[in-house]
C-alpha atoms as a PDB file:
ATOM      1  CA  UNK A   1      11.868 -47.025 -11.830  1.00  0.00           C
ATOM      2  CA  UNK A   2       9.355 -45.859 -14.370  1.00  0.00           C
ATOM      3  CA  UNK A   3       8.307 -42.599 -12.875  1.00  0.00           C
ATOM      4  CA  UNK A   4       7.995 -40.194 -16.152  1.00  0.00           C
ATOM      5  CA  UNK A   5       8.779 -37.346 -13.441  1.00  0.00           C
ATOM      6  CA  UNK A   6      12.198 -35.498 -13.498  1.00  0.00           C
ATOM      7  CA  UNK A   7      14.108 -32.725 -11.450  1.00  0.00           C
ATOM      8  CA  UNK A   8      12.035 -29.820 -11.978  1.00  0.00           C
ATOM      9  CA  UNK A   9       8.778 -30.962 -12.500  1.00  0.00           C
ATOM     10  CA  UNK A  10       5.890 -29.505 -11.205  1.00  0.00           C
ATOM     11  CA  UNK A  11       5.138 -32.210  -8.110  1.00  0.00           C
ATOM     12  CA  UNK A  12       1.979 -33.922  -8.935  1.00  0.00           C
ATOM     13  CA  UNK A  13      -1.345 -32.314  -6.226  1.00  0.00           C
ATOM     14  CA  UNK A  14      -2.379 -35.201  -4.280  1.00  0.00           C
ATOM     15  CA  UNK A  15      -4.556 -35.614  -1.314  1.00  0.00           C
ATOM     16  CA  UNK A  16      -5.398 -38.147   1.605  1.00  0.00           C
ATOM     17  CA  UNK A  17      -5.449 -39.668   4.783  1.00  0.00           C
ATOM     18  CA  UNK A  18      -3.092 -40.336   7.114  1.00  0.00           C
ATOM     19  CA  UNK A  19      -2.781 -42.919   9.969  1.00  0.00           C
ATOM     20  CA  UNK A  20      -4.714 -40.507  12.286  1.00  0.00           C
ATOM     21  CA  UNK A  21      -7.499 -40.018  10.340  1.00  0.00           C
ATOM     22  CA  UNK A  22      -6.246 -36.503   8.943  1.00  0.00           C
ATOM     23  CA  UNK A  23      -6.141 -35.719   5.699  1.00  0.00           C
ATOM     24  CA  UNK A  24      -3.203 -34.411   4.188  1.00  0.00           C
ATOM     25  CA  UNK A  25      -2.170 -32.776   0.657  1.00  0.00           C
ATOM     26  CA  UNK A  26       0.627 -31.212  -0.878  1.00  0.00           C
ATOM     27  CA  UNK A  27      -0.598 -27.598  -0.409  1.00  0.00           C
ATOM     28  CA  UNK A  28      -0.061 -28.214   3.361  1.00  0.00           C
ATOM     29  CA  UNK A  29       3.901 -28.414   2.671  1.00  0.00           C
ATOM     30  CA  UNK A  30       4.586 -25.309   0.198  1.00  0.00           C
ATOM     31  CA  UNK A  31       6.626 -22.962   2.051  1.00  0.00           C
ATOM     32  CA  UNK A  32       8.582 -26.266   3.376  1.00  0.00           C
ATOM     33  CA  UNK A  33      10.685 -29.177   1.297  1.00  0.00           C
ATOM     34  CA  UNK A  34       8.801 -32.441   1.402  1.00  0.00           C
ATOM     35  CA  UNK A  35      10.601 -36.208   1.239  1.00  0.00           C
ATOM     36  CA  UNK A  36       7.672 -37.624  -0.247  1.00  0.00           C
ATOM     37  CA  UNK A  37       8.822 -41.733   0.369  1.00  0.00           C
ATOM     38  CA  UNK A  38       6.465 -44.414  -1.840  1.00  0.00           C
ATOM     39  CA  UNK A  39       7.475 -48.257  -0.102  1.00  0.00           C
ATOM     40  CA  UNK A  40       5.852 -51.211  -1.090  1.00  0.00           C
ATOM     41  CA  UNK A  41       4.389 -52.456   2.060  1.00  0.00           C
ATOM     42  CA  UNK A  42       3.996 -51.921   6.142  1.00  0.00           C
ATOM     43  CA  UNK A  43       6.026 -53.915   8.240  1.00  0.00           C
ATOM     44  CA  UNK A  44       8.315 -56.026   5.216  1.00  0.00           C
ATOM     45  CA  UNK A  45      12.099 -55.822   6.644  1.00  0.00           C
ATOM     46  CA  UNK A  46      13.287 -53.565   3.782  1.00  0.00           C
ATOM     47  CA  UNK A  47      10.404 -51.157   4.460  1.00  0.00           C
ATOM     48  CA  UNK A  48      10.917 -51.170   8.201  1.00  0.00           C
ATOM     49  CA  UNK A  49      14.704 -50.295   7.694  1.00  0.00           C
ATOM     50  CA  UNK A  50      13.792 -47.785   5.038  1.00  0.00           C
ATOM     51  CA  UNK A  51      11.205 -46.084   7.623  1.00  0.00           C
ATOM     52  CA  UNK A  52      13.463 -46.573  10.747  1.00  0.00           C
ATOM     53  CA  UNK A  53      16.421 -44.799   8.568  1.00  0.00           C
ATOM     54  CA  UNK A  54      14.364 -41.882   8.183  1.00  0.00           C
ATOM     55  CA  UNK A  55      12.904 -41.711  11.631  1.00  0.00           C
ATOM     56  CA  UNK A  56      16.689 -41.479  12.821  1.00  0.00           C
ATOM     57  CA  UNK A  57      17.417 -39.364  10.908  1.00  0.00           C
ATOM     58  CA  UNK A  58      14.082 -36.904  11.368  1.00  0.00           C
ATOM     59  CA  UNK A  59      15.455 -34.198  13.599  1.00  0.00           C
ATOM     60  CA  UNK A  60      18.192 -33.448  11.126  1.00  0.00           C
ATOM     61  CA  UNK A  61      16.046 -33.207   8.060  1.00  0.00           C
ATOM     62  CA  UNK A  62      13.746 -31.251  10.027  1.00  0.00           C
ATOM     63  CA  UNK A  63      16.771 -29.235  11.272  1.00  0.00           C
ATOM     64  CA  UNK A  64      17.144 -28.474   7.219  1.00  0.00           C
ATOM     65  CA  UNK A  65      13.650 -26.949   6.512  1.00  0.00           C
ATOM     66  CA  UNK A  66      12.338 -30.732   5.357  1.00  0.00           C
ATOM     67  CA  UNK A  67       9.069 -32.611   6.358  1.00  0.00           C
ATOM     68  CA  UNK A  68       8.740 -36.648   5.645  1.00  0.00           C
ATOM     69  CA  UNK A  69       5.301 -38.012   4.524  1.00  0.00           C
ATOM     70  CA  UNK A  70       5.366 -42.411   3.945  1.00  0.00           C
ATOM     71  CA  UNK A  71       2.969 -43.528   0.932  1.00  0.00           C
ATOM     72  CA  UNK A  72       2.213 -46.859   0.525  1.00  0.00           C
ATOM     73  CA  UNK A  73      -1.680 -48.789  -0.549  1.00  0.00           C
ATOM     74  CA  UNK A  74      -2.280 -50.151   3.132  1.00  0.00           C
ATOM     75  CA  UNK A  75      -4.941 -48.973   5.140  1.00  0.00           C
ATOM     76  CA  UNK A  76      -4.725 -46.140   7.621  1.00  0.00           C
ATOM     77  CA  UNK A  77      -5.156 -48.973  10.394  1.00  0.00           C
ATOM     78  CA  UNK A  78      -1.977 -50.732   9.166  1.00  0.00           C
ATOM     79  CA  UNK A  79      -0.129 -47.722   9.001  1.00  0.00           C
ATOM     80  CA  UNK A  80      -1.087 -47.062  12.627  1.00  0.00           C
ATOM     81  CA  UNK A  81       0.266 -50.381  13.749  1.00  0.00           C
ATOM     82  CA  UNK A  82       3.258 -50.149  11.861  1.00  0.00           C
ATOM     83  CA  UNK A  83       3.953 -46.047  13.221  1.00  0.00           C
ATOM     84  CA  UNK A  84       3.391 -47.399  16.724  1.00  0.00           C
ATOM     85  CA  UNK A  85       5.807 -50.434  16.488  1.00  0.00           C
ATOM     86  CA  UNK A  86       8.348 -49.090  15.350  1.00  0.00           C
ATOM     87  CA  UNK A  87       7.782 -45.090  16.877  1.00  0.00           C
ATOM     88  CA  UNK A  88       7.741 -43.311  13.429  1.00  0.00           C
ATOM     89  CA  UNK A  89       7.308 -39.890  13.971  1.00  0.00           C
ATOM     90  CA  UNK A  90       6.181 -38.467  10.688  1.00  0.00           C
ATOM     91  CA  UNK A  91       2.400 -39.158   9.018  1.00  0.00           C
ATOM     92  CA  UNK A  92       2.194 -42.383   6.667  1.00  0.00           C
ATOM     93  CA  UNK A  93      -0.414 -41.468   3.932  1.00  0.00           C
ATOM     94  CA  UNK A  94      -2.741 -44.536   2.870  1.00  0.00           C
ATOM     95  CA  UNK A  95      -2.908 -44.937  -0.885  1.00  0.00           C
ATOM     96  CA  UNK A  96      -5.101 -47.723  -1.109  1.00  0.00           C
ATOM     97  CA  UNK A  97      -5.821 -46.902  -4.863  1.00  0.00           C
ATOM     98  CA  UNK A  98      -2.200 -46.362  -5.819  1.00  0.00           C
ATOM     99  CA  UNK A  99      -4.161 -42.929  -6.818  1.00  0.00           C
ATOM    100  CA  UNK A 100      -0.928 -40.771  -5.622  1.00  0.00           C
ATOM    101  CA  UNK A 101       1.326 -44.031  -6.683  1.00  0.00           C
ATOM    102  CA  UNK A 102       0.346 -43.492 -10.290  1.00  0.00           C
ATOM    103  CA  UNK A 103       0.130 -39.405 -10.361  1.00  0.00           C
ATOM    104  CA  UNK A 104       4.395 -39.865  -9.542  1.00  0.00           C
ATOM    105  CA  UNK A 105       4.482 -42.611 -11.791  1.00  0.00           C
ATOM    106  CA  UNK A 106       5.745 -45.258  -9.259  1.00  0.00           C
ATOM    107  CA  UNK A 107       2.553 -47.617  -9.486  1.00  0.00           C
ATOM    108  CA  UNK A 108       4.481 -49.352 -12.500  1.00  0.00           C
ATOM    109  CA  UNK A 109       4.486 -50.244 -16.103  1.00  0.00           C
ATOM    110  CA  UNK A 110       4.305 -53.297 -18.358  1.00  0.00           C
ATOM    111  CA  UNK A 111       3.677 -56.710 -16.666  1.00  0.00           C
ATOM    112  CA  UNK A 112       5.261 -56.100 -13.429  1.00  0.00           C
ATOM    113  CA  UNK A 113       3.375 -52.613 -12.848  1.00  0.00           C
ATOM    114  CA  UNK A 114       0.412 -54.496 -13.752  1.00  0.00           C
ATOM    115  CA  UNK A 115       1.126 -57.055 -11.169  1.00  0.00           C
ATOM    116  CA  UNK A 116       2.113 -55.021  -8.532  1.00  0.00           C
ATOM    117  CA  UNK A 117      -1.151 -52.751  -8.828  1.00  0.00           C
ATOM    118  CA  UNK A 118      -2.914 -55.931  -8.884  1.00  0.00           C
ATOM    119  CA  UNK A 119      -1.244 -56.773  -5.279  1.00  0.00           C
ATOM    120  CA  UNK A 120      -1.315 -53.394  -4.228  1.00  0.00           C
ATOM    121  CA  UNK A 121       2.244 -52.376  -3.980  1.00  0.00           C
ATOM    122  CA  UNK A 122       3.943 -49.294  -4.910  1.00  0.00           C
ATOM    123  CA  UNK A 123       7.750 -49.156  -6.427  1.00  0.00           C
ATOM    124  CA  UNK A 124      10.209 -48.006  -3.921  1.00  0.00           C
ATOM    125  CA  UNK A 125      10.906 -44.174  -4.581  1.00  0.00           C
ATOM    126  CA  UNK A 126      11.729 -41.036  -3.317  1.00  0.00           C
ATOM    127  CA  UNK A 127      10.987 -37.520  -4.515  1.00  0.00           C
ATOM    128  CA  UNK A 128      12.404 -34.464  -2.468  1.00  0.00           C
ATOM    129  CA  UNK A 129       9.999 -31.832  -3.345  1.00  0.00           C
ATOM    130  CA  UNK A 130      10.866 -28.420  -3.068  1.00  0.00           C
ATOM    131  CA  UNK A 131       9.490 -25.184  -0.769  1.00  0.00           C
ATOM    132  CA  UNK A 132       7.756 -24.351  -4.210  1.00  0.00           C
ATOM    133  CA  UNK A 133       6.508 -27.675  -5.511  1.00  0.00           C
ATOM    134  CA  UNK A 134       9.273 -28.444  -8.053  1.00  0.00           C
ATOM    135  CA  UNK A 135      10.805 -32.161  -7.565  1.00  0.00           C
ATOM    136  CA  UNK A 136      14.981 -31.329  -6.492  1.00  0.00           C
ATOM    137  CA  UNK A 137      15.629 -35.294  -6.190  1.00  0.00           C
ATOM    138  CA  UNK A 138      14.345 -38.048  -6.881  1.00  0.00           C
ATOM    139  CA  UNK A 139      15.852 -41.494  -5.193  1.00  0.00           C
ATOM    140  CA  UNK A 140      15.127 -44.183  -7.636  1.00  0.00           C
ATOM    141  CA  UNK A 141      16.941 -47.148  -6.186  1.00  0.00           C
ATOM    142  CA  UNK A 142      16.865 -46.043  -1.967  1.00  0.00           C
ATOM    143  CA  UNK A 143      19.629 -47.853   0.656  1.00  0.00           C
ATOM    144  CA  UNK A 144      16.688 -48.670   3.131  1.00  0.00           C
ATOM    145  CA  UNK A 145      19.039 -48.883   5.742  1.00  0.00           C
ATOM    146  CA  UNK A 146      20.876 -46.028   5.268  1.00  0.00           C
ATOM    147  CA  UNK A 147      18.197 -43.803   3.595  1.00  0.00           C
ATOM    148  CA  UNK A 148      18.281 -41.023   5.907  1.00  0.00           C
ATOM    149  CA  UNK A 149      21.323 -40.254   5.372  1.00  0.00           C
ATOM    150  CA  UNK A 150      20.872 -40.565   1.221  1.00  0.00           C
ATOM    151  CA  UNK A 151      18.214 -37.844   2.088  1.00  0.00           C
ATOM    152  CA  UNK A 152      20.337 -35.321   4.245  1.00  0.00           C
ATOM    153  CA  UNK A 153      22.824 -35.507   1.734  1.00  0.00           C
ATOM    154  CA  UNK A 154      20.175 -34.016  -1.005  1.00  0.00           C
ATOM    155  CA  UNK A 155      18.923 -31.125   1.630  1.00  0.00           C
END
Protein backbone atom coordinates (compact mmCIF):
# COMPACT_ATOMS: atom_id res chain seq x y z
CA UNK A 1 0.00 0.00 0.00
CA UNK A 2 1.50 3.41 -0.49
CA UNK A 3 -1.12 5.56 1.08
CA UNK A 4 1.11 8.36 3.04
CA UNK A 5 -2.15 8.51 5.37
CA UNK A 6 -2.00 7.12 9.00
CA UNK A 7 -4.40 6.64 12.09
CA UNK A 8 -5.23 10.04 12.96
CA UNK A 9 -5.03 11.93 10.03
CA UNK A 10 -7.26 14.43 9.07
CA UNK A 11 -9.43 12.29 6.21
CA UNK A 12 -8.75 13.88 2.95
CA UNK A 13 -12.43 16.29 1.67
CA UNK A 14 -13.53 14.66 -1.39
CA UNK A 15 -16.59 14.95 -3.46
CA UNK A 16 -18.67 13.04 -6.23
CA UNK A 17 -21.15 11.07 -7.75
CA UNK A 18 -22.64 8.13 -6.97
CA UNK A 19 -24.42 5.38 -9.01
CA UNK A 20 -27.71 7.39 -8.74
CA UNK A 21 -26.61 10.39 -9.99
CA UNK A 22 -26.17 12.04 -6.38
CA UNK A 23 -23.38 13.57 -5.37
CA UNK A 24 -21.81 12.73 -2.29
CA UNK A 25 -18.84 14.18 0.00
CA UNK A 26 -17.35 13.61 3.18
CA UNK A 27 -19.16 16.46 5.02
CA UNK A 28 -22.36 14.38 4.49
CA UNK A 29 -20.88 11.62 7.02
CA UNK A 30 -19.42 13.81 10.06
CA UNK A 31 -21.48 13.05 12.94
CA UNK A 32 -21.29 9.22 11.61
CA UNK A 33 -18.03 6.71 11.06
CA UNK A 34 -17.47 6.13 7.37
CA UNK A 35 -15.78 2.66 5.76
CA UNK A 36 -14.54 4.49 2.95
CA UNK A 37 -13.59 1.02 0.57
CA UNK A 38 -11.16 1.94 -2.73
CA UNK A 39 -11.37 -1.67 -5.12
CA UNK A 40 -9.85 -1.87 -8.28
CA UNK A 41 -12.67 -2.65 -10.53
CA UNK A 42 -16.71 -3.49 -10.84
CA UNK A 43 -17.63 -6.88 -11.23
CA UNK A 44 -13.71 -8.72 -10.97
CA UNK A 45 -14.35 -11.86 -8.49
CA UNK A 46 -12.17 -10.39 -5.70
CA UNK A 47 -14.12 -7.11 -5.88
CA UNK A 48 -17.49 -8.82 -5.97
CA UNK A 49 -16.55 -10.88 -2.78
CA UNK A 50 -15.05 -7.80 -1.20
CA UNK A 51 -18.49 -5.83 -1.92
CA UNK A 52 -20.80 -8.87 -1.16
CA UNK A 53 -18.75 -9.21 2.35
CA UNK A 54 -19.71 -5.86 3.22
CA UNK A 55 -23.25 -5.92 2.00
CA UNK A 56 -23.68 -8.95 4.53
CA UNK A 57 -22.43 -7.57 6.80
CA UNK A 58 -24.28 -3.86 6.39
CA UNK A 59 -26.94 -4.05 9.06
CA UNK A 60 -24.34 -4.73 11.69
CA UNK A 61 -21.99 -1.94 10.81
CA UNK A 62 -24.88 0.18 10.54
CA UNK A 63 -26.07 -1.27 13.88
CA UNK A 64 -22.47 0.33 15.15
CA UNK A 65 -22.98 4.02 14.08
CA UNK A 66 -20.98 3.16 10.52
CA UNK A 67 -21.97 4.09 6.86
CA UNK A 68 -20.10 2.21 3.72
CA UNK A 69 -19.31 4.30 0.57
CA UNK A 70 -17.38 1.88 -2.60
CA UNK A 71 -14.71 4.03 -4.67
CA UNK A 72 -13.43 2.77 -7.61
CA UNK A 73 -12.59 4.85 -11.48
CA UNK A 74 -15.71 3.18 -13.31
CA UNK A 75 -18.46 5.10 -14.40
CA UNK A 76 -21.61 5.73 -12.42
CA UNK A 77 -23.39 3.40 -15.13
CA UNK A 78 -21.07 0.49 -14.22
CA UNK A 79 -21.49 0.97 -10.74
CA UNK A 80 -25.26 0.77 -11.29
CA UNK A 81 -24.99 -2.56 -13.00
CA UNK A 82 -22.72 -3.93 -10.65
CA UNK A 83 -25.13 -2.51 -7.29
CA UNK A 84 -28.07 -4.13 -9.06
CA UNK A 85 -26.43 -7.59 -9.71
CA UNK A 86 -25.29 -8.25 -6.91
CA UNK A 87 -28.07 -6.02 -4.47
CA UNK A 88 -25.44 -3.73 -2.78
CA UNK A 89 -27.10 -1.60 -0.58
CA UNK A 90 -24.72 1.22 0.11
CA UNK A 91 -23.70 4.16 -2.70
CA UNK A 92 -20.54 3.24 -4.97
CA UNK A 93 -18.80 6.64 -5.69
CA UNK A 94 -17.31 6.91 -9.39
CA UNK A 95 -13.73 8.12 -9.38
CA UNK A 96 -13.08 8.16 -12.87
CA UNK A 97 -10.00 10.49 -12.31
CA UNK A 98 -8.56 8.51 -9.42
CA UNK A 99 -9.10 12.31 -8.03
CA UNK A 100 -10.25 10.80 -4.44
CA UNK A 101 -7.80 7.62 -5.27
CA UNK A 102 -4.81 9.92 -5.10
CA UNK A 103 -6.07 12.50 -2.19
CA UNK A 104 -5.85 8.84 0.18
CA UNK A 105 -2.88 7.96 -1.56
CA UNK A 106 -4.15 4.59 -2.99
CA UNK A 107 -3.83 5.61 -6.82
CA UNK A 108 -0.10 4.25 -6.51
CA UNK A 109 3.52 4.99 -6.77
CA UNK A 110 6.54 4.13 -8.91
CA UNK A 111 5.92 1.98 -12.06
CA UNK A 112 3.03 0.04 -10.93
CA UNK A 113 1.02 3.26 -9.63
CA UNK A 114 1.87 4.63 -12.88
CA UNK A 115 0.42 1.69 -14.61
CA UNK A 116 -2.48 1.24 -12.74
CA UNK A 117 -3.56 5.06 -13.16
CA UNK A 118 -2.86 4.49 -16.68
CA UNK A 119 -5.61 1.51 -16.62
CA UNK A 120 -7.66 3.17 -14.26
CA UNK A 121 -7.51 1.09 -11.19
CA UNK A 122 -7.28 1.99 -7.67
CA UNK A 123 -5.16 -0.16 -4.90
CA UNK A 124 -7.36 -2.16 -2.71
CA UNK A 125 -7.82 -0.18 0.68
CA UNK A 126 -9.81 0.61 3.42
CA UNK A 127 -9.95 3.64 5.69
CA UNK A 128 -12.53 3.69 8.67
CA UNK A 129 -13.02 7.29 9.15
CA UNK A 130 -14.17 8.57 12.23
CA UNK A 131 -17.60 10.66 13.48
CA UNK A 132 -15.00 13.63 13.35
CA UNK A 133 -13.00 13.04 10.20
CA UNK A 134 -9.85 11.47 11.73
CA UNK A 135 -8.84 8.00 9.91
CA UNK A 136 -9.27 5.07 13.15
CA UNK A 137 -8.18 2.16 10.58
CA UNK A 138 -6.92 1.72 7.76
CA UNK A 139 -7.11 -1.99 5.99
CA UNK A 140 -4.14 -2.18 3.79
CA UNK A 141 -4.20 -5.76 2.60
CA UNK A 142 -8.48 -6.54 2.90
CA UNK A 143 -9.81 -10.55 3.07
CA UNK A 144 -12.43 -9.76 0.25
CA UNK A 145 -14.32 -12.52 1.34
CA UNK A 146 -14.42 -12.01 4.73
CA UNK A 147 -14.09 -8.16 4.82
CA UNK A 148 -17.09 -7.40 6.69
CA UNK A 149 -16.24 -8.98 9.32
CA UNK A 150 -12.37 -7.37 9.26
CA UNK A 151 -14.56 -4.14 9.45
CA UNK A 152 -16.93 -4.96 12.48
CA UNK A 153 -14.05 -6.00 14.26
CA UNK A 154 -12.50 -2.23 13.94
CA UNK A 155 -16.10 -0.55 14.97
Amino acid sequence: MATHLQVGDAAPNFSGTVADGSTVSLAAYRGRKLVLYFYPMDDTPGCTRQACSLRDTHAAIRARGAEILGVSAQDEASHRRFSARYALDFPLLADAGLTVAKAYGVAGSGIGGLLRQAVGVAERVTFVIDETGRIAAIVSDPDCPDHGEEVLALL
